[in-house]
C-alpha atoms as a PDB file:
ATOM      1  CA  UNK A   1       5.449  -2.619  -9.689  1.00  0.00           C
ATOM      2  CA  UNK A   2       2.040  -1.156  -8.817  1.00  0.00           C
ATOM      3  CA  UNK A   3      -1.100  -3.118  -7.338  1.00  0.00           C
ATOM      4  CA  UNK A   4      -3.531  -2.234  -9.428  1.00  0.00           C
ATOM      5  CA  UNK A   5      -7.343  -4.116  -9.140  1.00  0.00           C
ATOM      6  CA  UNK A   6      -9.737  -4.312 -11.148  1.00  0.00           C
ATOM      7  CA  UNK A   7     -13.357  -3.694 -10.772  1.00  0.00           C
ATOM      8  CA  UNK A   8     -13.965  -7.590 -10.822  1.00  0.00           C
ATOM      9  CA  UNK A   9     -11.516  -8.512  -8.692  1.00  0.00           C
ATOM     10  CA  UNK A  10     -12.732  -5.593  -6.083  1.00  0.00           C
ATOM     11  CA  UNK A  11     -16.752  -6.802  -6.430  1.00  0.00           C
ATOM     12  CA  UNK A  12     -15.676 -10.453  -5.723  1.00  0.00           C
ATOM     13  CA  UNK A  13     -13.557  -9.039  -2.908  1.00  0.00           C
ATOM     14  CA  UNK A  14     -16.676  -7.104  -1.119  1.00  0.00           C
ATOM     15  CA  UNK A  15     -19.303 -10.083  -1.863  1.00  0.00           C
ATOM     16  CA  UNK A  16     -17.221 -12.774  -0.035  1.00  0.00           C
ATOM     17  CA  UNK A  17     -17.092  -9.913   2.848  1.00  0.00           C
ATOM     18  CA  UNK A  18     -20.966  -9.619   2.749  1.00  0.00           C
ATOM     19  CA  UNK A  19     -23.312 -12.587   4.527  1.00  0.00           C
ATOM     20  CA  UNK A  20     -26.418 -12.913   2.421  1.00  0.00           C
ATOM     21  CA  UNK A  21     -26.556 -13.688  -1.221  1.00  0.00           C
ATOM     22  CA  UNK A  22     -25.844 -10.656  -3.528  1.00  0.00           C
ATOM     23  CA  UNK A  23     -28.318  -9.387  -6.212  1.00  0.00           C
ATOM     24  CA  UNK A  24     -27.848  -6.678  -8.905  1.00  0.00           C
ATOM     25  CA  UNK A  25     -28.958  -3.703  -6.247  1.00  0.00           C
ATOM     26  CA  UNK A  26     -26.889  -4.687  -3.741  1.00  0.00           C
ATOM     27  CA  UNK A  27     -23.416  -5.283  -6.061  1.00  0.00           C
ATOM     28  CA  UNK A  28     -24.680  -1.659  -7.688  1.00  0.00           C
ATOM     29  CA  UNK A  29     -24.524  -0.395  -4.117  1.00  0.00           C
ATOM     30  CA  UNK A  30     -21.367  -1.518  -3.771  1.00  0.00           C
ATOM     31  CA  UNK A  31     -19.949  -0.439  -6.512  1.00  0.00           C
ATOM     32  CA  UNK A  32     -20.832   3.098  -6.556  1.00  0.00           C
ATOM     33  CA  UNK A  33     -18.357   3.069  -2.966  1.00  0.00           C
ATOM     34  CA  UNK A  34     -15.518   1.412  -5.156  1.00  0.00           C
ATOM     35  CA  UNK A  35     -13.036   3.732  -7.330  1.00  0.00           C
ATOM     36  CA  UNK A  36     -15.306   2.890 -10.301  1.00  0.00           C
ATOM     37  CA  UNK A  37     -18.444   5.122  -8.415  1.00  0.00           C
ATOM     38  CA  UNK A  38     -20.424   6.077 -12.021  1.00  0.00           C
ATOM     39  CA  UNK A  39     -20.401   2.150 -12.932  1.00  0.00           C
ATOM     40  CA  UNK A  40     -24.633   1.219 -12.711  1.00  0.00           C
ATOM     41  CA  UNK A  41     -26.833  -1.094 -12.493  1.00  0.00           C
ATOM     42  CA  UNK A  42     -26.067  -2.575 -16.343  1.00  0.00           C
ATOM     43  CA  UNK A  43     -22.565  -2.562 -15.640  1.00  0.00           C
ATOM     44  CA  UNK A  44     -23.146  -4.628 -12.138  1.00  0.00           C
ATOM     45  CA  UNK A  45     -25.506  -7.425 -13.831  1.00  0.00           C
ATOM     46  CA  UNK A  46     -22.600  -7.703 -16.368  1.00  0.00           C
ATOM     47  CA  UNK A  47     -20.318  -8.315 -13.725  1.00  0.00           C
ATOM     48  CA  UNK A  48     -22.324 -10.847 -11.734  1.00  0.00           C
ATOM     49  CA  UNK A  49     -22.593 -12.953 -14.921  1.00  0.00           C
ATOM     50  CA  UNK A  50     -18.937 -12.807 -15.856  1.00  0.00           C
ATOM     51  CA  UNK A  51     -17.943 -13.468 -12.100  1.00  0.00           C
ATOM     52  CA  UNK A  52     -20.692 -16.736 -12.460  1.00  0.00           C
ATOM     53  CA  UNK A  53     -19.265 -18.093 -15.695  1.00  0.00           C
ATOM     54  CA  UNK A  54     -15.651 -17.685 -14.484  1.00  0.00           C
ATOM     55  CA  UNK A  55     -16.712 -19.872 -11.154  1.00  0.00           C
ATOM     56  CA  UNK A  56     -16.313 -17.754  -8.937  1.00  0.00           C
ATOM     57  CA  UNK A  57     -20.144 -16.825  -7.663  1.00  0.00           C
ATOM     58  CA  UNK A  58     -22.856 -19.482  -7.725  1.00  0.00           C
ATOM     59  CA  UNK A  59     -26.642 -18.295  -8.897  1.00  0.00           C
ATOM     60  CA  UNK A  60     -29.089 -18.769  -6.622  1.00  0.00           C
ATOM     61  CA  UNK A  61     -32.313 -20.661  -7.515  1.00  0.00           C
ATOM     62  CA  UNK A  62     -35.349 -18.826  -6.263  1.00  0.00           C
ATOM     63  CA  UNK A  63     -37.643 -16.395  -7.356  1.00  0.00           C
ATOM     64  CA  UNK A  64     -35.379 -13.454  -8.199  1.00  0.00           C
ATOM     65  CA  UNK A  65     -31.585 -13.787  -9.399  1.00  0.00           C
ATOM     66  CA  UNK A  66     -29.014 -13.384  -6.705  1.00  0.00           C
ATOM     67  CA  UNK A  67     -25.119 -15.179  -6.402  1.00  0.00           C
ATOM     68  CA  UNK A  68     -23.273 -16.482  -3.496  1.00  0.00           C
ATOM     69  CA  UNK A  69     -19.665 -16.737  -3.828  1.00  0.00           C
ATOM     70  CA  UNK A  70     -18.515 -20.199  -4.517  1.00  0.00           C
ATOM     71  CA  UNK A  71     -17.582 -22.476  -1.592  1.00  0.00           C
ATOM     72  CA  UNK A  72     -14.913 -25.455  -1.787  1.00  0.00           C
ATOM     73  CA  UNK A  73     -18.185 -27.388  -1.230  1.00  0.00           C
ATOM     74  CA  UNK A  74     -20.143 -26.304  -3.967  1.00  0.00           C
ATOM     75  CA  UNK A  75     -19.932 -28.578  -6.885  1.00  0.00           C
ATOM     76  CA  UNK A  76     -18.235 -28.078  -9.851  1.00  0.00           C
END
């Protein structure tokens, strides 16, 4: 049986490697080095809040929207 990821599951991947909080740019950025190269900026957003509502990235407060990836700290 074949490994096969999906574009989720490799965008979660490369934010827990990163060390500051993500925003849309930044997830865009790394998408467009992924397999899935043509998704864009719409398609990141999307996957920022999906990744947030499943639990796995906590938003940010601040002035501009970014996500951390959850922590066994974090509440909830």
């Amino acid at each position: 049986m074949s490994d096969t990821i999906t574009r989720r599951s490799y965008l979660l991947a490369a934010i827990q490697r990163e060390p500051s909080p993500i925003c849309t740019q930044r997830a865009a950025q790394l998408l467009a080095a992924s397999p899935w190269p043509t998704a864009g900026r719409n398609t990141a957003r999307k996957d920022l809040r999906a990744l947030a509502a499943a639990g796995a990235l906590c938003p940010d407060s601040g002035p501009y929207r970014v996500y951390h990836p959850k922590t066994s700290k974090d509440n909830g």
